[in-house]
Structure formats: C-alpha cells, structure tokens
N, C-alpha and C. Protein backbone atom coordinates (compact mmCIF):
# COMPACT_ATOMS: atom_id res chain seq x y z
N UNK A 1 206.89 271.15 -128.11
CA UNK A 1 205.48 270.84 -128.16
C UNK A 1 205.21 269.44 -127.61
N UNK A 2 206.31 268.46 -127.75
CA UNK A 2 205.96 267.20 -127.43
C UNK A 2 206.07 267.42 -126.44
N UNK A 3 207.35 267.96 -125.71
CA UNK A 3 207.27 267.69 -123.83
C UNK A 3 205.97 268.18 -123.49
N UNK A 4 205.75 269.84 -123.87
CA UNK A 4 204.43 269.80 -123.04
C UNK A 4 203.39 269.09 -123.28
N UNK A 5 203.08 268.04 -124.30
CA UNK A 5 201.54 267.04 -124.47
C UNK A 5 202.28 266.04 -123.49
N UNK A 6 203.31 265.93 -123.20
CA UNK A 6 203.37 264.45 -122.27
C UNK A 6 203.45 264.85 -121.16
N UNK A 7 204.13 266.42 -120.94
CA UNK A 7 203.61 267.06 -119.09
C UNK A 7 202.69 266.64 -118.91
N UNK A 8 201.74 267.58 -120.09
CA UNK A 8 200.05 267.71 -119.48
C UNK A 8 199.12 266.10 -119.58
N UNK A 9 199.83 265.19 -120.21
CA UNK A 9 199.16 263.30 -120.51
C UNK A 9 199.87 262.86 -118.58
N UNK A 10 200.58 263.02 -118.33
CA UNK A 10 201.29 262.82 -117.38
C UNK A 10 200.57 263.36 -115.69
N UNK A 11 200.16 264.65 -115.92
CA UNK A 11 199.53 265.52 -114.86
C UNK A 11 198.06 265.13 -115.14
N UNK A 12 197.54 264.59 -116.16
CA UNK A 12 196.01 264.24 -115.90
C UNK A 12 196.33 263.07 -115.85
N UNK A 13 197.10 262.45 -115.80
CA UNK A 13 196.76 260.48 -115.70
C UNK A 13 197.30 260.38 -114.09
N UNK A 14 198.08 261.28 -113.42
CA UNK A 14 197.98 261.64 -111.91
C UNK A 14 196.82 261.86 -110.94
N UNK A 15 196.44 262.72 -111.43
CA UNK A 15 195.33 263.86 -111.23
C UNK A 15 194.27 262.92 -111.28
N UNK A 16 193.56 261.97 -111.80
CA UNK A 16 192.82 261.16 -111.95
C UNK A 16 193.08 259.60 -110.99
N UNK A 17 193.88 259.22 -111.47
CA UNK A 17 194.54 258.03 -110.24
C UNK A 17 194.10 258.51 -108.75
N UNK A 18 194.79 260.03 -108.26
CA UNK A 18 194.42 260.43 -107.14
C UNK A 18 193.35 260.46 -106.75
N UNK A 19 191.90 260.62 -107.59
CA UNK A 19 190.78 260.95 -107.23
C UNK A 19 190.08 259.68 -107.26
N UNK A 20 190.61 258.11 -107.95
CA UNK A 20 189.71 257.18 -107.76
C UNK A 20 190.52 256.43 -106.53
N UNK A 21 191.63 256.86 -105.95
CA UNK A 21 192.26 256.54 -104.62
C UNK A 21 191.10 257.25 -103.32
N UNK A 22 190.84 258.23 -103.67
CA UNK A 22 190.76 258.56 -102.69
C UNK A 22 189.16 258.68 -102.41
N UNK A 23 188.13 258.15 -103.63
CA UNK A 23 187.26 257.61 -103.02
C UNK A 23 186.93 255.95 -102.95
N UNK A 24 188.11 254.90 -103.25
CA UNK A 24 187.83 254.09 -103.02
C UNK A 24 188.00 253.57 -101.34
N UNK A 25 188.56 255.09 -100.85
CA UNK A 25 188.35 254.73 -99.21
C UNK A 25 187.50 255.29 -98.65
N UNK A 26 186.23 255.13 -99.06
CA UNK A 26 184.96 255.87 -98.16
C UNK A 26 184.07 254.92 -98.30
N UNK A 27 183.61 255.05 -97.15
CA UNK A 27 181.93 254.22 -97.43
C UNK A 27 180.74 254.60 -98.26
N UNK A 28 180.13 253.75 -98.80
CA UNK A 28 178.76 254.37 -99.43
C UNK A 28 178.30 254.68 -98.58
N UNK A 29 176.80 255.31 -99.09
CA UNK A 29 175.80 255.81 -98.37
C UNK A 29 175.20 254.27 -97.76
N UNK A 30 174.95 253.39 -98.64
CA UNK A 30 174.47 252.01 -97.98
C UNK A 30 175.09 251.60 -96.85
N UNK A 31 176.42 251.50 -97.53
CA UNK A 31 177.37 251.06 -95.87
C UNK A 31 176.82 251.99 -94.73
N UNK A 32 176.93 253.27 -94.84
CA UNK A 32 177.28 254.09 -93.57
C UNK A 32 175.52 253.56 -93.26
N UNK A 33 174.88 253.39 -94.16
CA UNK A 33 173.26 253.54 -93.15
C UNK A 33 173.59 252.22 -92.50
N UNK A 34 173.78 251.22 -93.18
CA UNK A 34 174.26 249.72 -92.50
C UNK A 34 175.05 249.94 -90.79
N UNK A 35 175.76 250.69 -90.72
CA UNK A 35 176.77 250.76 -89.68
C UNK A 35 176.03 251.30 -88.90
N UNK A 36 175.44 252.20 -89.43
CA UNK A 36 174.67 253.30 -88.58
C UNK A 36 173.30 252.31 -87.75
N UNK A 37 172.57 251.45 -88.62
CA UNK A 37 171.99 250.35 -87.82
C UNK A 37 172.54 249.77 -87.05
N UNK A 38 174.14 249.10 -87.63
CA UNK A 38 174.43 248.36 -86.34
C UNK A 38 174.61 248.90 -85.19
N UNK A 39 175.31 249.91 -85.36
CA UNK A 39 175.89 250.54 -84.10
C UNK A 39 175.37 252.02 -84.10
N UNK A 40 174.33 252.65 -83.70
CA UNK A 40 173.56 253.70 -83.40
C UNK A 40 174.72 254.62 -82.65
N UNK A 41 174.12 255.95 -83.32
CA UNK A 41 175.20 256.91 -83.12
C UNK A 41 176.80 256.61 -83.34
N UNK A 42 176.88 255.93 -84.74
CA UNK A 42 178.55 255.82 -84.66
C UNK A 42 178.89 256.97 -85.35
N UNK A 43 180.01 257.45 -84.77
CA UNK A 43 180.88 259.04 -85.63
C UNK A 43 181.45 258.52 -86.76
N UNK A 44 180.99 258.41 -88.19
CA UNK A 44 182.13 258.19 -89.43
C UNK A 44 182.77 259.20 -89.83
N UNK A 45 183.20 260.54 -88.74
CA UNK A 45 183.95 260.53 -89.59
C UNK A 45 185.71 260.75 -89.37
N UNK A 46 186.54 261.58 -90.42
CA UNK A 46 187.32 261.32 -90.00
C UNK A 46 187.91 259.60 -90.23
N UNK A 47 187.85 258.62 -90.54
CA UNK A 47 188.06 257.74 -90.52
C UNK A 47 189.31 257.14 -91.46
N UNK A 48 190.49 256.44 -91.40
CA UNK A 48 191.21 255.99 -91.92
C UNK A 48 191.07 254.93 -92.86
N UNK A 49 191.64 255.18 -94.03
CA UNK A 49 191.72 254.20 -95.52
C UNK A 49 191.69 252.70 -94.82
N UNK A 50 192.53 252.45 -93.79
CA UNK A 50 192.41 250.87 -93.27
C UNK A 50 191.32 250.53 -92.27
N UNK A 51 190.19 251.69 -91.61
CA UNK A 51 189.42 251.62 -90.58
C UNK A 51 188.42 251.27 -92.02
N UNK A 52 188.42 252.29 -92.78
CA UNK A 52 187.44 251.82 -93.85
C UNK A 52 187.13 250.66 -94.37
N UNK A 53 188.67 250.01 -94.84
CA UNK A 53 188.82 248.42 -95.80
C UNK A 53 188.14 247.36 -94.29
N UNK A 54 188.61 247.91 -93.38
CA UNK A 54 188.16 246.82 -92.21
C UNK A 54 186.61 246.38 -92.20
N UNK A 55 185.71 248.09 -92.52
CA UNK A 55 184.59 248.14 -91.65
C UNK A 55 183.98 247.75 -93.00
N UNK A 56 184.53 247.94 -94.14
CA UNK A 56 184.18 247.32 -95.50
C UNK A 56 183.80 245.53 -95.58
N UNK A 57 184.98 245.34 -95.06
CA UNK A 57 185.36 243.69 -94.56
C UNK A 57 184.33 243.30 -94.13
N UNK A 58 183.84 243.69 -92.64
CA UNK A 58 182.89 243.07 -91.99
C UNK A 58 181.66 243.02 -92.28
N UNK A 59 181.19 244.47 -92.86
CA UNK A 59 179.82 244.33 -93.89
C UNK A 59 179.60 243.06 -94.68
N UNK A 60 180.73 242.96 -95.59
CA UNK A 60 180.40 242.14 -97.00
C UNK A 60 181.27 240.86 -96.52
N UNK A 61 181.17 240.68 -95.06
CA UNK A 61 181.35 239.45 -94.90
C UNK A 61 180.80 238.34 -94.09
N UNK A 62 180.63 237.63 -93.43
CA UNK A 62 179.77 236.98 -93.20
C UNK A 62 179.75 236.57 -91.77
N UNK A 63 180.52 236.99 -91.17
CA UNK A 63 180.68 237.03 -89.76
C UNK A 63 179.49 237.37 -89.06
N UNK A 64 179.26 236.83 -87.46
CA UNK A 64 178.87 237.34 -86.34
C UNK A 64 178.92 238.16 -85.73
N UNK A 65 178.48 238.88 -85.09
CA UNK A 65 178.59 240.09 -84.16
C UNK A 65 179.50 241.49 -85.05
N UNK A 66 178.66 241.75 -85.96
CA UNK A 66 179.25 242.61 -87.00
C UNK A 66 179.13 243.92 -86.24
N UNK A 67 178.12 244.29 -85.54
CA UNK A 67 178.42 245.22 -84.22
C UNK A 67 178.98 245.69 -83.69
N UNK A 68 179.50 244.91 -83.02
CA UNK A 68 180.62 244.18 -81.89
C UNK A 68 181.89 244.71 -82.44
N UNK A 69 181.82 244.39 -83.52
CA UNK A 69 183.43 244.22 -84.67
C UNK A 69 183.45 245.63 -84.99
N UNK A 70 183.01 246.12 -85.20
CA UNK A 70 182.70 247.32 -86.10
C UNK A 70 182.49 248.71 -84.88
N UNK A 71 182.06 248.49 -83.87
CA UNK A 71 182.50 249.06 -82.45
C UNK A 71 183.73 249.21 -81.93
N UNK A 72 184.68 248.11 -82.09
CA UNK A 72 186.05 247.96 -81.97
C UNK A 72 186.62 249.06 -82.84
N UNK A 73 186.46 248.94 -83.91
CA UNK A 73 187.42 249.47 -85.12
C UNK A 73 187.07 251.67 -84.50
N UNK A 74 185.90 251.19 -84.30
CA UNK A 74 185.66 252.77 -84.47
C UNK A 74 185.95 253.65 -82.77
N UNK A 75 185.99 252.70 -81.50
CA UNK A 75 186.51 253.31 -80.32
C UNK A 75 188.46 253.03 -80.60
C-alpha cells in the first residue's frame, strides 16, 4: 500500500512539474500582441523555449530597436 501512495505522490509531483515547464516557455497573450506590434506579421509559432526566454528578454528590457532584435531571433 505504501509503494503504491509514493508511485502515485511521485507520478503527480512529475506530471505537474511538466506542465508548469512547459508553459513557462510561451508567450502571453500581451507579449505576442507586443511582438505582433513590433514586427507585423511575425509567425509565433512553433517557437523554441530559448527563442522564447530571448524574445521575453527584449520585451521586459530596455533596449533599442526591440524590432530589429526580435526580427533576428524569429528569421
């Protein structure tokens, strides 16, 4: 009885980890409208966990030509 409560403590404390992984690599809806201003007609999708943290980066940071930057990442 104990193994299976620590399978099943084990398979949901997985199971959960996985799912706040895997939307801490997406953009909000704010971001994508943001991007979507800067750079008209950009394709999000498809996009990689590190294209994300990048295009994350340049939003909430304070740089110039966030455009520019954010054009790069996505050709």
């Amino acid at each position: 009885m104990t193994r299976i409560l620590t399978a099943t403590a084990l398979i949901l404390a997985t199971a959960v980890a996985g799912i706040g992984a895997a939307s801490a690599a997406e953009l909000t809806s704010a971001d994508r409208s943001e991007v979507r201003r800067l750079v008209p007609g950009a394709d999000l999708d498809n996009l990689s966990s590190g294209d994300v943290n990048a295009i994350k980066g340049i939003l909430h940071g304070d740089d110039r030509n966030r455009g520019g930057q954010i054009r790069a990442i996505l050709n």
